[in-house]
C-alpha atoms as a PDB file:
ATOM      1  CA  UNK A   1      -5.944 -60.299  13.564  1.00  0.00           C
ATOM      2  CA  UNK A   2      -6.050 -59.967   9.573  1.00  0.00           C
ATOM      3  CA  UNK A   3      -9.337 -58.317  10.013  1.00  0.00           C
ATOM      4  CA  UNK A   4      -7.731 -56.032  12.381  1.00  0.00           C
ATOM      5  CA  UNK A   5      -4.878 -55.431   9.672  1.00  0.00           C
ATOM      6  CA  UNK A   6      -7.319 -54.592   6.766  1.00  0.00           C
ATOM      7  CA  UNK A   7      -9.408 -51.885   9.132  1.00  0.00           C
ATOM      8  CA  UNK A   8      -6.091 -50.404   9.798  1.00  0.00           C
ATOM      9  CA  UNK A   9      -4.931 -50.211   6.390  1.00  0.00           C
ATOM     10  CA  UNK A  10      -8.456 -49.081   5.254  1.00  0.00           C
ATOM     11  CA  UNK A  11      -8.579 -46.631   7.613  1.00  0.00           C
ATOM     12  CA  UNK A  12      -4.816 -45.738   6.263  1.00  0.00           C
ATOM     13  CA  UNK A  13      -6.013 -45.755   2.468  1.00  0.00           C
ATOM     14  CA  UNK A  14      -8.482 -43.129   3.920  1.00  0.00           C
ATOM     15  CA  UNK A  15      -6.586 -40.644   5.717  1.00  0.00           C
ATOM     16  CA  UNK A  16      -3.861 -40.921   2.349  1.00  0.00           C
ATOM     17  CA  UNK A  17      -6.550 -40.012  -0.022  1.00  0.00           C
ATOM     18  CA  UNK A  18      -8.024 -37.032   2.361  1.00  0.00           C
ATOM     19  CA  UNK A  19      -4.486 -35.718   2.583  1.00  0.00           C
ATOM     20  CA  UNK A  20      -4.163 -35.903  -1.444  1.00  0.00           C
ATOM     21  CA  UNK A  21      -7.007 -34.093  -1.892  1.00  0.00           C
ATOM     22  CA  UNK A  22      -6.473 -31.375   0.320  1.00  0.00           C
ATOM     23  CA  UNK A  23      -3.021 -31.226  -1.275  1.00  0.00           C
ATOM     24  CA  UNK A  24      -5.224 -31.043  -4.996  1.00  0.00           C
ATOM     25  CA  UNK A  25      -7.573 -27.752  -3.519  1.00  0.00           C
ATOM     26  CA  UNK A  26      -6.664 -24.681  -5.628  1.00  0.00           C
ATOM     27  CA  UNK A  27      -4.212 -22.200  -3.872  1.00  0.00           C
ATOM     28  CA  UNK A  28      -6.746 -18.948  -2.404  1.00  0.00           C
ATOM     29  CA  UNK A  29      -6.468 -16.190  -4.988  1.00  0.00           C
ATOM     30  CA  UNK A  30      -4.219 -13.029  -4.420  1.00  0.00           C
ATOM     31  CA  UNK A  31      -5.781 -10.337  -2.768  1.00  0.00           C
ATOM     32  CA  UNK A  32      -6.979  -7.184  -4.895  1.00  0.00           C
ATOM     33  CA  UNK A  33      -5.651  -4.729  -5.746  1.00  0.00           C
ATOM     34  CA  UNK A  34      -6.622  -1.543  -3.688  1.00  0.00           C
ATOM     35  CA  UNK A  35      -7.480   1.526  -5.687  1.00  0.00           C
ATOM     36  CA  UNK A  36      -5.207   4.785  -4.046  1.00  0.00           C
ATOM     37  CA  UNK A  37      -5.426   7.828  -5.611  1.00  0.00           C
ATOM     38  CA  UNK A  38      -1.589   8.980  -6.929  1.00  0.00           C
ATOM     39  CA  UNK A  39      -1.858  12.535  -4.746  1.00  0.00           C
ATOM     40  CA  UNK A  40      -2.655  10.906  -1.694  1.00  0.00           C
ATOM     41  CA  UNK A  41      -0.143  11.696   1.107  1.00  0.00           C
ATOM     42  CA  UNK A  42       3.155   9.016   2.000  1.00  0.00           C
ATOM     43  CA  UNK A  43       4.511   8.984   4.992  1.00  0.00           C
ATOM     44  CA  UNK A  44       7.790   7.508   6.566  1.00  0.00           C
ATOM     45  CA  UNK A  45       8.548   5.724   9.688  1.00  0.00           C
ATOM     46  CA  UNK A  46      11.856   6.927  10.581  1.00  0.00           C
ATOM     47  CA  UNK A  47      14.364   5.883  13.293  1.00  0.00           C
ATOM     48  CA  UNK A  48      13.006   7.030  15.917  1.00  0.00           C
ATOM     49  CA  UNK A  49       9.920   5.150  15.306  1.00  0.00           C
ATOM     50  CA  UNK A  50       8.338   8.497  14.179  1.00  0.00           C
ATOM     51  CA  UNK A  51       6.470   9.096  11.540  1.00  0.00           C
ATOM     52  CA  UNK A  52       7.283  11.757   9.129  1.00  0.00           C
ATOM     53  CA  UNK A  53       5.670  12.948   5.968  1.00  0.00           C
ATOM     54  CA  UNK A  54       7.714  12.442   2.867  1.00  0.00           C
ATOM     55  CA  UNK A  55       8.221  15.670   1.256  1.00  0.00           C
ATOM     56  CA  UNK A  56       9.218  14.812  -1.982  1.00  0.00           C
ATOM     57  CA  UNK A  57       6.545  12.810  -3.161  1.00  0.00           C
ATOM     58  CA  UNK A  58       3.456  11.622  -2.634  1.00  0.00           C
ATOM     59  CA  UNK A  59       1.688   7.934  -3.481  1.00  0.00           C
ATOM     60  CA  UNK A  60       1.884   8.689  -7.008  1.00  0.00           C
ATOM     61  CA  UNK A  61       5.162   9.676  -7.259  1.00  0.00           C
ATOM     62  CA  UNK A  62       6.666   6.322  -5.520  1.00  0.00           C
ATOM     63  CA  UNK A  63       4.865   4.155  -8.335  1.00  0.00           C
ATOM     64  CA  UNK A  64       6.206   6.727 -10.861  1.00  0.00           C
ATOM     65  CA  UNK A  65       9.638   5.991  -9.623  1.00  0.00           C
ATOM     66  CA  UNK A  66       9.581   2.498  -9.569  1.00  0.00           C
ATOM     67  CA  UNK A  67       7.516   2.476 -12.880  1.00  0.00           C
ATOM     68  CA  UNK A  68      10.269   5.131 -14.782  1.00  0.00           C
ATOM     69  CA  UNK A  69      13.874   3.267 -12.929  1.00  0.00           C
ATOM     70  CA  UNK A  70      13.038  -0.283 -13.294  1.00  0.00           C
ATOM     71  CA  UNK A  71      10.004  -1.020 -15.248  1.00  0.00           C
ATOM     72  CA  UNK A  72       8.268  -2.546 -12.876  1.00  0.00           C
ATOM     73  CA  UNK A  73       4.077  -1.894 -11.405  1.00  0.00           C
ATOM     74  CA  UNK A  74       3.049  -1.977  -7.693  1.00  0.00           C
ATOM     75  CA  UNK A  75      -0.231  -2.970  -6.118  1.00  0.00           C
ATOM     76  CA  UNK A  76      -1.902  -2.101  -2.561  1.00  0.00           C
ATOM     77  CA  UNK A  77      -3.623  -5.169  -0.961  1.00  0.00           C
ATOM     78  CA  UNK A  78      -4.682  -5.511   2.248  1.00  0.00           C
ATOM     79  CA  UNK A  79      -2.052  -7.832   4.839  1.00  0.00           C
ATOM     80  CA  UNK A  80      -4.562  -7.797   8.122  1.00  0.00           C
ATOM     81  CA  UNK A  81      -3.823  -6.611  11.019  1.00  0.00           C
ATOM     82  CA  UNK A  82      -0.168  -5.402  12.058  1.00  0.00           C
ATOM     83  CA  UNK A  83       1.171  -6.768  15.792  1.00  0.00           C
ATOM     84  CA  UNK A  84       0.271  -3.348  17.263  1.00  0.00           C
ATOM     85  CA  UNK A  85      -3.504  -3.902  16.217  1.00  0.00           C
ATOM     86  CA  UNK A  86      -3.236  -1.159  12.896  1.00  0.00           C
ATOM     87  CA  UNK A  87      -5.168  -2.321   9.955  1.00  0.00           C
ATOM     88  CA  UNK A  88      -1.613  -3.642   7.911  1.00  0.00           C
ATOM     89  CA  UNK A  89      -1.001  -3.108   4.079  1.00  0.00           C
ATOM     90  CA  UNK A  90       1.524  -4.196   1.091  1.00  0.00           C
ATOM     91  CA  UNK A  91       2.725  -2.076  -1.881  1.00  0.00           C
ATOM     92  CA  UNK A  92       4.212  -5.076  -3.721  1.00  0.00           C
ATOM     93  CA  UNK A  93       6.716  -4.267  -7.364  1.00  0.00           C
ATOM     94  CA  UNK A  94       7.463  -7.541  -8.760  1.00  0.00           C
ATOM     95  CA  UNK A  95      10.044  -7.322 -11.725  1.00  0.00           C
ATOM     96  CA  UNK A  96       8.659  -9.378 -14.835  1.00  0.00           C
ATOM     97  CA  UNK A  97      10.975 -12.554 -15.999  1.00  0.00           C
ATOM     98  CA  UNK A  98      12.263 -10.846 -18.628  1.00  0.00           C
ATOM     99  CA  UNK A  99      14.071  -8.076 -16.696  1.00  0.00           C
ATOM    100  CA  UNK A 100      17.461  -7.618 -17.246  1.00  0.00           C
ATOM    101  CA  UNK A 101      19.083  -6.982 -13.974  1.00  0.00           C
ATOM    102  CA  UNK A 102      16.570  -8.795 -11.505  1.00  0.00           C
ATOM    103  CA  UNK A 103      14.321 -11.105 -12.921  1.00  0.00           C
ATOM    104  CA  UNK A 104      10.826 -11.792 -10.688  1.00  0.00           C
ATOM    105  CA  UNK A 105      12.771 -10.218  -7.726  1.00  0.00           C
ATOM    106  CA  UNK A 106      10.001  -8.827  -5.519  1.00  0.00           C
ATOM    107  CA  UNK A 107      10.348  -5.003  -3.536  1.00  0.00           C
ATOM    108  CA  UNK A 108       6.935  -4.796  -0.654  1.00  0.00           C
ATOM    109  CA  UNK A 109       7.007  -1.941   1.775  1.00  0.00           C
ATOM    110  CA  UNK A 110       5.015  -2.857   4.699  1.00  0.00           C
ATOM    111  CA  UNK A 111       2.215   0.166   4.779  1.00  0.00           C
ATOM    112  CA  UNK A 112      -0.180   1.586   7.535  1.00  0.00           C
ATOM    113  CA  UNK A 113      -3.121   4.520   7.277  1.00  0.00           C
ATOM    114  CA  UNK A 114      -1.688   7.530   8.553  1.00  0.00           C
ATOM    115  CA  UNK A 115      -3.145  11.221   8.579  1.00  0.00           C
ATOM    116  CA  UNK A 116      -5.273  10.358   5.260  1.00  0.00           C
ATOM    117  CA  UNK A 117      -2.791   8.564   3.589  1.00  0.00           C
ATOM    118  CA  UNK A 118      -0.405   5.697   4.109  1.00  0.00           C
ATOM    119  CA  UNK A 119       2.926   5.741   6.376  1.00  0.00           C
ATOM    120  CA  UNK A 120       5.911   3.162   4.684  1.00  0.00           C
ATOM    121  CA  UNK A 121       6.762   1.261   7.859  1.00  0.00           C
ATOM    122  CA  UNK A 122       9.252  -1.266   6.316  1.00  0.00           C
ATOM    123  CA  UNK A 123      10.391  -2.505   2.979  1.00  0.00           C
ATOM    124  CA  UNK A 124      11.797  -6.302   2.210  1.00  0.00           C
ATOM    125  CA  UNK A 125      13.915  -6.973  -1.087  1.00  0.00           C
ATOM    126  CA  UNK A 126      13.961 -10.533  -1.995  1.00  0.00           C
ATOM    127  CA  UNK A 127      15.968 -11.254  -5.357  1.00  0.00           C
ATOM    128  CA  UNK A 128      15.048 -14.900  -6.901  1.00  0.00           C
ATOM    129  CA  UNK A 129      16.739 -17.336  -5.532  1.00  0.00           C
ATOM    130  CA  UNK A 130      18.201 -15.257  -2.504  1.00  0.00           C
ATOM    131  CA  UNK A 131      17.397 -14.375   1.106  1.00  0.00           C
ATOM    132  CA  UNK A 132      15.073 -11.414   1.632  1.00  0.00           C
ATOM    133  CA  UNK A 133      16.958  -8.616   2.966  1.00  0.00           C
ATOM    134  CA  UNK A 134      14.422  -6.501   4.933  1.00  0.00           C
ATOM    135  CA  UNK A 135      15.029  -2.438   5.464  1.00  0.00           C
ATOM    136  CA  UNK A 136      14.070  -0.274   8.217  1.00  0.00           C
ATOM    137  CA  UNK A 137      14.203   3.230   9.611  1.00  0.00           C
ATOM    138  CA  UNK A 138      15.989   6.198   8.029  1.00  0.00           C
ATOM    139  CA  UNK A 139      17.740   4.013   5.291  1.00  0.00           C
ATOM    140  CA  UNK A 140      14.465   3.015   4.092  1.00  0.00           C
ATOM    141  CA  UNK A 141      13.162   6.329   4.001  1.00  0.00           C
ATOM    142  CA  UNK A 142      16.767   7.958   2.670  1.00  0.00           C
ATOM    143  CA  UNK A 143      16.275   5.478  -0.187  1.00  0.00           C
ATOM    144  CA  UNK A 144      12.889   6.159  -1.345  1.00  0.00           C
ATOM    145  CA  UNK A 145      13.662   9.796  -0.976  1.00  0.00           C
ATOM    146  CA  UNK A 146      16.398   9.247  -3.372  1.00  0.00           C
ATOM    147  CA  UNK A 147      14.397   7.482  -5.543  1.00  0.00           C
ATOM    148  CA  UNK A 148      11.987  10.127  -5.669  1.00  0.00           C
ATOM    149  CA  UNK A 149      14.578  12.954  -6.452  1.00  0.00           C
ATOM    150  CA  UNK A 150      16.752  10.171  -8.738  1.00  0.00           C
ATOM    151  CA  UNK A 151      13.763   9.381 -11.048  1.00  0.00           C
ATOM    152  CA  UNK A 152      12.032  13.093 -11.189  1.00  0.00           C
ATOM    153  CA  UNK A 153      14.236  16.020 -10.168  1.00  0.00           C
ATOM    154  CA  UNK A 154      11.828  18.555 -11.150  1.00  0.00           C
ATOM    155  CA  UNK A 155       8.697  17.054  -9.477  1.00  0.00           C
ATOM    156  CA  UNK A 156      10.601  15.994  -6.237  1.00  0.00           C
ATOM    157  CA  UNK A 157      12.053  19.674  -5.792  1.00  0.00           C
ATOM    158  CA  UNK A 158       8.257  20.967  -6.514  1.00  0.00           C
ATOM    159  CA  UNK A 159       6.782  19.101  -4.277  1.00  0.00           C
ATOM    160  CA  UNK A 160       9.541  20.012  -1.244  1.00  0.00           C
ATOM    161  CA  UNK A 161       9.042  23.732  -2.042  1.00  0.00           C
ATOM    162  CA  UNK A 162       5.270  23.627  -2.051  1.00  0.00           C
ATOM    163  CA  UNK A 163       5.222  21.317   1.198  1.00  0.00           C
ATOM    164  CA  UNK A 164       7.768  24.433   2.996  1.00  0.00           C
ATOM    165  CA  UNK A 165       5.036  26.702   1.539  1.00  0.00           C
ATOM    166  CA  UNK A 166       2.135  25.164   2.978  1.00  0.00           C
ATOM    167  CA  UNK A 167       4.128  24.225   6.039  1.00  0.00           C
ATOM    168  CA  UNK A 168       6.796  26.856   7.170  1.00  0.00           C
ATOM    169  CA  UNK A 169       6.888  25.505  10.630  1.00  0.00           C
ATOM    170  CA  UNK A 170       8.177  21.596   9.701  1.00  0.00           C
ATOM    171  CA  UNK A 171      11.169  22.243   7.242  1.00  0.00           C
ATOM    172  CA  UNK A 172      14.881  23.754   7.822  1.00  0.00           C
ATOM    173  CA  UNK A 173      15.841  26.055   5.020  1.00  0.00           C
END
């Protein structure tokens, strides 16, 4: 019976010190960075489940934003595959420690490729030490469109009158 008791604890010391060491293996590194162009073309899922090009702006110009109202960088990295199958993306801002307002809250849109470009599909805030608050639809769109306008007037207002030009068809005036 004691020999029985000593295989079980053996066998016990065993399983304890696989379990440690998985616990010890180094967390997988972040994913990289993608590379995007700033003039390639950002799209927004809407309502209505549509998706719409964003007229104000462009890739470039929502990294601008963040970059020139709250100091903060994003990356592109790859999130595999969305539920519906598309090939799923995340344009993560992550304020530094040091910011005044938020510090280390994290902003990541949920992306997907659209039309040569990428379409924003979603958007989670998540402030430290509180709940994510995810955001949807036309006030996700409505508030990176004010962004864009908000943190370059001149650019945004460009951009709308040279996407009317180019397409006459898509915008009221």
């Amino acid at each position: 019976m004691s020999r029985l008791i000593a295989l079980g604890l053996l066998g016990f010391l065993a399983a304890t010190q696989a379990h440690a060491a998985a616990a010890r293996k180094p967390a997988p590194p972040p994913a990289a960075a993608i590379d995007v162009a700033p003039r390639t073309p950002l799209y927004c899922e809407g309502g209505g489940h549509s998706i719409q090009p964003l007229v104000y702006g462009d890739y470039g110009d929502l990294l601008g934003a963040y970059g020139r109202l709250h100091h903060w960088s994003g990356a592109l990295t790859a999130s595999g595959p969305t539920r519906a199958g598309e090939e799923g993306f995340r344009l993560t801002f992550v304020a530094p420690p040091d910011d005044p307002r938020s510090p280390e809250e994290v902003v990541a849109f949920t992306l997907t490729r659209h039309e040569g470009g990428y379409a924003l599909r979603a958007v989670s805030d998540k402030p430290k030490g509180l709940r994510a608050k995810r955001v949807a639809g036309n006030a996700m769109c409505f508030k990176v469109l004010e962004m864009l306008l908000e943190s370059d007037p001149q650019r945004a207002l460009a951009f709308r009158k040279a996407w009317g030009e180019k397409h006459p068809d898509s915008t009221g005036r």
